[in-house]
Protein backbone atom coordinates (compact mmCIF):
# COMPACT_ATOMS: atom_id res chain seq x y z
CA UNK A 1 86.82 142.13 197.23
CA UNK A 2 85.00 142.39 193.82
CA UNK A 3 85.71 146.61 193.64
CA UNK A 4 89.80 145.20 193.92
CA UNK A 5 90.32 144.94 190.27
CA UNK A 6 88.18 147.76 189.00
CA UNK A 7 90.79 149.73 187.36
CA UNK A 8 88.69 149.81 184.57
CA UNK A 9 85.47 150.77 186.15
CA UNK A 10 86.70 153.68 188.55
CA UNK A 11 86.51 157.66 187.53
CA UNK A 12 83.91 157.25 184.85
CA UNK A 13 81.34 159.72 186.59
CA UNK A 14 84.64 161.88 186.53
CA UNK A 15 85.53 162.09 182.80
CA UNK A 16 81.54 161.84 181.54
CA UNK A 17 81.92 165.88 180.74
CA UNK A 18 84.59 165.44 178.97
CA UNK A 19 84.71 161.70 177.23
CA UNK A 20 82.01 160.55 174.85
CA UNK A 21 81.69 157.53 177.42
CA UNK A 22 79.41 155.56 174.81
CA UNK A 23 82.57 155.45 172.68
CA UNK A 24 84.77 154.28 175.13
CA UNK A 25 82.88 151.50 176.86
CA UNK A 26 81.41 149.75 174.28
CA UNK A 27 82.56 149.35 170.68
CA UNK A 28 80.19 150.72 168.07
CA UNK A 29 80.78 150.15 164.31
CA UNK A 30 83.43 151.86 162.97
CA UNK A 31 80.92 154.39 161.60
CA UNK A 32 79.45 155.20 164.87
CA UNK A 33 82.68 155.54 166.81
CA UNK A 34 84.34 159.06 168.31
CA UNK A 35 86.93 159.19 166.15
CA UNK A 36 88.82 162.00 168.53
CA UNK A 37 88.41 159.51 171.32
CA UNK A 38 91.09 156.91 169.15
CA UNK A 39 93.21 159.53 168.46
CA UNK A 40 93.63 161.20 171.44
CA UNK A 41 93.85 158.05 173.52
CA UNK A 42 96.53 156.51 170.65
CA UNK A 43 98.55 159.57 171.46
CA UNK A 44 98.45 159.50 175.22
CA UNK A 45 99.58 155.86 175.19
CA UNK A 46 102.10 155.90 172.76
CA UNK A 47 105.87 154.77 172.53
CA UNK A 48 105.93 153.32 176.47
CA UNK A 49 109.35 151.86 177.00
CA UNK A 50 108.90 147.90 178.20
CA UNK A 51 110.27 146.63 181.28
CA UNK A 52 111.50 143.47 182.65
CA UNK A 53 109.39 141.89 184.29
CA UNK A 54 110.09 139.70 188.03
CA UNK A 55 108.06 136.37 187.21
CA UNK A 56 107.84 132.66 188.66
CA UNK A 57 108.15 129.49 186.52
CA UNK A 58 106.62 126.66 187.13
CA UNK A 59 107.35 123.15 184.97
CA UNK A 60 105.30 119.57 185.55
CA UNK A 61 107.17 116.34 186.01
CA UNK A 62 106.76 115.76 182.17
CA UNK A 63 107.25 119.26 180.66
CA UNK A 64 106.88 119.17 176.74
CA UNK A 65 108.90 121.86 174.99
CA UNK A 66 106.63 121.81 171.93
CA UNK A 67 103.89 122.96 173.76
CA UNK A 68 103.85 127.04 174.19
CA UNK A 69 104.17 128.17 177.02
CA UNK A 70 101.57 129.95 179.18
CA UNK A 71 101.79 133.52 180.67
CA UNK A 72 99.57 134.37 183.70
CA UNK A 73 98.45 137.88 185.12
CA UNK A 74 97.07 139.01 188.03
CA UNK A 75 94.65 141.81 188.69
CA UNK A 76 94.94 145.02 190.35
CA UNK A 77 96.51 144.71 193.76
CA UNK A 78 97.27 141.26 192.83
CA UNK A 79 100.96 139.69 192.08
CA UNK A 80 102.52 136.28 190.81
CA UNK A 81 102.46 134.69 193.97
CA UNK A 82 98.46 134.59 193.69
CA UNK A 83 98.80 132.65 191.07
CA UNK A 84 101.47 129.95 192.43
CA UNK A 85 99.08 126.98 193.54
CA UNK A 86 96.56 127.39 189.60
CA UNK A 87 100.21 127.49 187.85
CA UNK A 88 101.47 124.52 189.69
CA UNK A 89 98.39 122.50 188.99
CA UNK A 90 98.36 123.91 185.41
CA UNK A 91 102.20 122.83 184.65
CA UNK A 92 101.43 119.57 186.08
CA UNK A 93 98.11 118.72 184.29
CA UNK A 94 98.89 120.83 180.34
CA UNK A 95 102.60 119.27 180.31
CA UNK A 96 103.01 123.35 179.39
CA UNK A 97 105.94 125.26 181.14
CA UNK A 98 103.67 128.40 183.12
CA UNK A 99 104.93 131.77 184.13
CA UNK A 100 103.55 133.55 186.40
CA UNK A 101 104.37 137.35 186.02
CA UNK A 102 104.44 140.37 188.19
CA UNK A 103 103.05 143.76 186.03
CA UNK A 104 104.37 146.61 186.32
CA UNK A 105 103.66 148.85 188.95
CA UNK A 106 103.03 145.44 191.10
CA UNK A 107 105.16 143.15 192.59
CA UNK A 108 108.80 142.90 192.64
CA UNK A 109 108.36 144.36 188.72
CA UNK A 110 109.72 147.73 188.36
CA UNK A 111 107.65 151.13 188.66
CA UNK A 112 107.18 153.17 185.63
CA UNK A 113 105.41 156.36 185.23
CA UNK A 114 102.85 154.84 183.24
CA UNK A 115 100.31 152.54 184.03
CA UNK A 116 97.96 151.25 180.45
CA UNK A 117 97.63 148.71 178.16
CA UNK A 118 100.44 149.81 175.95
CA UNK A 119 103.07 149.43 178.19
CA UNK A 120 101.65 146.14 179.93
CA UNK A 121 101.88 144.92 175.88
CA UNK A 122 105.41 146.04 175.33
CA UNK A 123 106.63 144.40 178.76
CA UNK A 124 104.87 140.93 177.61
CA UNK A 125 106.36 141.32 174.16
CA UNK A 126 109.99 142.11 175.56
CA UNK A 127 109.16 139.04 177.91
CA UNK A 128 108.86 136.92 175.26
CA UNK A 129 111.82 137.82 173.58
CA UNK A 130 113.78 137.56 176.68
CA UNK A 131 112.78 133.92 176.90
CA UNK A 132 112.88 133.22 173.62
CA UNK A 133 109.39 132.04 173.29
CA UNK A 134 107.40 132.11 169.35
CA UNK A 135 104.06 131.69 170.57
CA UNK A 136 102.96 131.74 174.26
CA UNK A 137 99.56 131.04 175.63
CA UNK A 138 98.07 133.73 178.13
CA UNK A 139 95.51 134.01 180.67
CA UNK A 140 95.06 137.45 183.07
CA UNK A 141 92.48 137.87 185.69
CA UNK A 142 90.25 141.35 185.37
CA UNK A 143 93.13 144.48 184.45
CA UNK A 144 95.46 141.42 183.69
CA UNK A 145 92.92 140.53 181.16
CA UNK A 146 92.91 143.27 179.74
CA UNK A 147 96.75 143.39 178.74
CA UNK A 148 96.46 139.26 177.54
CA UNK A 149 93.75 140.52 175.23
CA UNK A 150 95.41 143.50 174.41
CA UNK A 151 98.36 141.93 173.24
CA UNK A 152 96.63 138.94 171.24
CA UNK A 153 94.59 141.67 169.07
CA UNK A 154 97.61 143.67 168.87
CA UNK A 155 100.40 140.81 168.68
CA UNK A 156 98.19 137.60 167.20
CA UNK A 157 101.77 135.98 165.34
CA UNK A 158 102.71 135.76 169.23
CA UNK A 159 99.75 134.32 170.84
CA UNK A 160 98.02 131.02 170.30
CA UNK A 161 95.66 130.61 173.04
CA UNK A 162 93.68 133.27 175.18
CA UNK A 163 92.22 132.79 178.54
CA UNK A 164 90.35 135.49 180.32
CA UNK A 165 89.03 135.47 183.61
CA UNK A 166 85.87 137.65 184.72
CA UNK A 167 86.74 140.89 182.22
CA UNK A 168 85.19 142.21 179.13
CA UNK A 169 86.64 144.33 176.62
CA UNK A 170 83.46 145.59 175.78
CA UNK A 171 82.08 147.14 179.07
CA UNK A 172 83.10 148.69 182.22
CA UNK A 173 80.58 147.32 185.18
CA UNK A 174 77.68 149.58 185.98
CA UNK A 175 78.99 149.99 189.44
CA UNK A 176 81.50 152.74 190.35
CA UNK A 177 84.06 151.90 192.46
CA UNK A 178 85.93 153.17 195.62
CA UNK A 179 89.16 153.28 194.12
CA UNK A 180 90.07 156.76 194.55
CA UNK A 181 89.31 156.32 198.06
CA UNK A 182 91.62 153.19 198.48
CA UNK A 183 94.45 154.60 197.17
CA UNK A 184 94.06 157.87 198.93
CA UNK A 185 93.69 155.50 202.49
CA UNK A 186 97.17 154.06 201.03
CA UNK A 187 98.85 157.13 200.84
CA UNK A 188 97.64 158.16 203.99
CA UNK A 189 99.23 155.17 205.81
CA UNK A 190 102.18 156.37 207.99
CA UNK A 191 103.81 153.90 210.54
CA UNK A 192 106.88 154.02 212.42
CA UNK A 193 110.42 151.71 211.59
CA UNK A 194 110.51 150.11 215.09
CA UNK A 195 107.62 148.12 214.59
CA UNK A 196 107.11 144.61 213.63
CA UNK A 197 105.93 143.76 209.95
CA UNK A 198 103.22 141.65 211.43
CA UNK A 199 102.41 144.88 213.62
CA UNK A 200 102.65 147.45 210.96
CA UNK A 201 100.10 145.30 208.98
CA UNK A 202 97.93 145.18 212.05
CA UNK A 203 97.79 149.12 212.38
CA UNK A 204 97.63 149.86 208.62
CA UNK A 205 94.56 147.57 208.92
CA UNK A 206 92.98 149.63 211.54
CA UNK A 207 94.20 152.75 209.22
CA UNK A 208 92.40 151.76 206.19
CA UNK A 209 89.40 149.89 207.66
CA UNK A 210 88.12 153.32 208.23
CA UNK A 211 87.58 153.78 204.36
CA UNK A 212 88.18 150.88 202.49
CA UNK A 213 85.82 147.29 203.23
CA UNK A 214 86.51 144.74 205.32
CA UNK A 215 86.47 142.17 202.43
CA UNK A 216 89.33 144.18 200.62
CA UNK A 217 91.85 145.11 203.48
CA UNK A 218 93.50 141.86 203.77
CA UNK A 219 94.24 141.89 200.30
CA UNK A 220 95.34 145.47 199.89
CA UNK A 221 97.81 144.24 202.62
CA UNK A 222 99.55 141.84 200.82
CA UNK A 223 101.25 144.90 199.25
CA UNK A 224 102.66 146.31 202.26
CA UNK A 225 106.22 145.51 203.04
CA UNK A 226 109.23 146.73 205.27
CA UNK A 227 112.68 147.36 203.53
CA UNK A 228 115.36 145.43 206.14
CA UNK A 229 117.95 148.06 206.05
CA UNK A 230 115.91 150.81 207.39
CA UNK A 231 112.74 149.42 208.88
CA UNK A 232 110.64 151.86 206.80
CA UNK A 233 106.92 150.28 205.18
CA UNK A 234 106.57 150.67 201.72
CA UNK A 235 103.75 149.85 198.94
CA UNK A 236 105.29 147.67 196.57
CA UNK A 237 102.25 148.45 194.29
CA UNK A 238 103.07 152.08 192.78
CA UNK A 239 100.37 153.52 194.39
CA UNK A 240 100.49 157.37 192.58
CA UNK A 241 101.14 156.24 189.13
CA UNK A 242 98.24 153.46 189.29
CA UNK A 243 96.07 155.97 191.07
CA UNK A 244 96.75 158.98 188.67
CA UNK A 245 95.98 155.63 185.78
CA UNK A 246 92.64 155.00 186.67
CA UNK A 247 90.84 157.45 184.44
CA UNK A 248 92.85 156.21 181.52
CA UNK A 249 91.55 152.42 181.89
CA UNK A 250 87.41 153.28 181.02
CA UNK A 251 89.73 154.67 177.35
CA UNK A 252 89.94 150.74 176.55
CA UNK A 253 87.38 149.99 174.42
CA UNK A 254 88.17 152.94 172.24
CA UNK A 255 91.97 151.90 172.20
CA UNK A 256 91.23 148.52 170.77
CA UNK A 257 88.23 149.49 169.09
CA UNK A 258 89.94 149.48 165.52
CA UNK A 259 91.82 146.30 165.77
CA UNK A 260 91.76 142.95 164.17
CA UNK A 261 89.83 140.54 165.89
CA UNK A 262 91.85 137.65 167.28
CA UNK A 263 90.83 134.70 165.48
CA UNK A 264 93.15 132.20 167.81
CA UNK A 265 90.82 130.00 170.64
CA UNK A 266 90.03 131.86 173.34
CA UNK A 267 87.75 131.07 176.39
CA UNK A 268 85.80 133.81 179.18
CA UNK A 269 85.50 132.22 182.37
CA UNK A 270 83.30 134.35 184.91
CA UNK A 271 81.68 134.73 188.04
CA UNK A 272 77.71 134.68 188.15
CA UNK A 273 78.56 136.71 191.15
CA UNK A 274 80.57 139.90 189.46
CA UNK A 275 79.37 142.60 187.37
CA UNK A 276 82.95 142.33 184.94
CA UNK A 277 80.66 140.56 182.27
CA UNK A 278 77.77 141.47 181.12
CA UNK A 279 75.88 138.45 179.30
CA UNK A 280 74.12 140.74 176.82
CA UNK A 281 77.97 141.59 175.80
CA UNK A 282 78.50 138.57 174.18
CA UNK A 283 77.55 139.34 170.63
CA UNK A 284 79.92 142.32 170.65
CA UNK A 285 82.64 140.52 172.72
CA UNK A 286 82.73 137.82 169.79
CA UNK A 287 83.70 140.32 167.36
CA UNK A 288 86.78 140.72 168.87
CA UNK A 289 87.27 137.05 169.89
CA UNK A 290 85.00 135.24 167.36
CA UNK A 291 86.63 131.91 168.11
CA UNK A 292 85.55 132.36 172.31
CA UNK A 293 83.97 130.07 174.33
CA UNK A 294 82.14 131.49 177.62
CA UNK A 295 82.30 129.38 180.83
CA UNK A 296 80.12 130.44 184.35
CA UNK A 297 81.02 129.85 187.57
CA UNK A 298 79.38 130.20 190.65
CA UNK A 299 81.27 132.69 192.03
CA UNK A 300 82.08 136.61 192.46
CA UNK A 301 85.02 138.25 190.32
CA UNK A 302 87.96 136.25 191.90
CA UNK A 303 86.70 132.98 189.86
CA UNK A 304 90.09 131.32 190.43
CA UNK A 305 90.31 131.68 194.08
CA UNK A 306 86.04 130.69 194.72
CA UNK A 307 86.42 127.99 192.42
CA UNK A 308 89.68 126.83 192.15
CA UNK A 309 89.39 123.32 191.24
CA UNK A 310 86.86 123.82 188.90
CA UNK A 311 88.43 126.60 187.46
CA UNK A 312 91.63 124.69 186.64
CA UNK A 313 89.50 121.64 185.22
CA UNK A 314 87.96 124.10 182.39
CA UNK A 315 91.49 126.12 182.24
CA UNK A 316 93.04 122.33 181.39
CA UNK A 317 90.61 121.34 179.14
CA UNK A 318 91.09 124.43 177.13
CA UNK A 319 94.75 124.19 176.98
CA UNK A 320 94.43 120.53 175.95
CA UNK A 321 92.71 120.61 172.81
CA UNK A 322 94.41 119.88 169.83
């Protein structure tokens, strides 16, 4: 399940001929950086149009409404409801009202034809506004990492507490994935109205177990529903735009390359398990986040899900301090 949120890993081999990769996964000084890399990327990104996004909130028995808010992303694949039972125990234990979020492209959020960071930014700024909230606190799991810490470094008056869970914004993991195969297996899924969703699921799973592995299926499934009117199956992940986005995600350490750093507190919590953080990292990760803390747990890139109890005990803590 660890190759589920490797948007930003996938297609690298891909692009090498044509990206100065160096540039794009890890942030030299300014000096050293491909300076065409920034400004083609800025380009290809720009002016996205935000979207509402479908979202969950969660409030403890003794909610304070001077305390901001957090915002919660999933990863890849992933949706709010995999984050219901952490934002429970979160409202409960910070006294903080939590919302869980869909992103675009996932969920019951609506599908754009663009998947990056600057449109995940200008749905979570929009979201904001639309709830009327100064300053929120955020915390995203791998690609939903990515957006919380690309809207702190791009949006710091808004954001006054960053939590990010097994993802660097420094490097993509050595590994490449089998993304483009996944979402190739998705598209090739084709089952009929009459049957049940239960056995749709069942055959999709036989569909895609001859390409994707058996750790990921189950997960991938979660994304398969059946509209009630007609009977048809559907992906309610957009499964072109997010496969035609992959390339564009090993671009984010060039897009953020030449931002502020985010002085606000910030934690890393990561699996000893996953290859999403590199320890030798660090030093460069702190000059983005110089105020970070970096927590390890025993576990592979879903960190919340292995470790859920004492994920939510350092996730508590963090929120906590004065």
């Amino acid at each position: 399940m660890q190759l589920l949120n490797g948007t930003l890993r996938c297609f690298q081999a891909l692009h090498a001929a044509k990206l100065n990769l160096k540039c794009l996964i890890r942030p030299y000084p300014a000096a050293a950086r491909c300076n065409r890399c920034v400004e083609q990327h800025s380009r290809h990104y720009a002016n996205v149009p935000a979207l509402a996004l479908s979202h969950d909130q969660f409030d403890g028995p003794t909610p304070d409404a001077s305390r901001s808010p957090l915002i919660t992303m999933h990863g890849l694949f992933g949706s709010k409801q995999n984050w219901r039972s952490v934002s429970r125990a979160l409202a409960k234990q910070t006294n903080r009202r939590v919302y869980t979020v869909d992103l675009r492209n996932h969920g019951d959020s609506p599908h754009a034809d663009t998947h990056n960071s600057d449109g995940m930014t200008a749905d979570l700024v929009a979201f904001t506004h639309a709830k009327s909230i100064p300053k929120a606190c955020l915390m995203g799991h791998s690609m939903g990492g990515r957006a919380a810490m690309h809207f702190a470094l791009n949006n710091p008056q808004l954001s006054e507490r960053l939590i990010v869970v097994d993802i660097s914004p420094v490097s993509i993991p050595r590994t490449i994935g089998e993304m483009g195969s996944i979402f190739s297996a998705m598209k090739d899924v084709s089952l009929p109205a009459d049957l049940s969703l239960s056995k749709g699921r069942q055959a999709a799973k036989e569909m895609l177990m001859q390409t994707v592995g058996h750790d990921s299926v189950d997960f991938i499934l979660l994304n398969l529903r059946k509209r009630p009117q007609t009977g048809e199956f559907y992906w309610t992940c957009n499964v072109d735009v997010l496969h035609n986005s992959l390339a564009g995600f090993t671009h984010y350490g060039a897009h953020i390359a030449n931002l502020p750093a985010f002085t606000g507190p910030t934690t890393f919590i990561c699996g000893t398990h996953s290859p999403y953080m590199n320890p030798d990292d660090w030093p460069e990760v702190l000059k983005f986040f110089p105020n970070a803390s970096l927590h390890w747990l025993d576990t592979g890139h879903l960190v919340h899900l292995e470790e859920p109890h004492k994920f939510i005990e350092i996730v508590t803590q963090f929120l906590n301090e004065p």
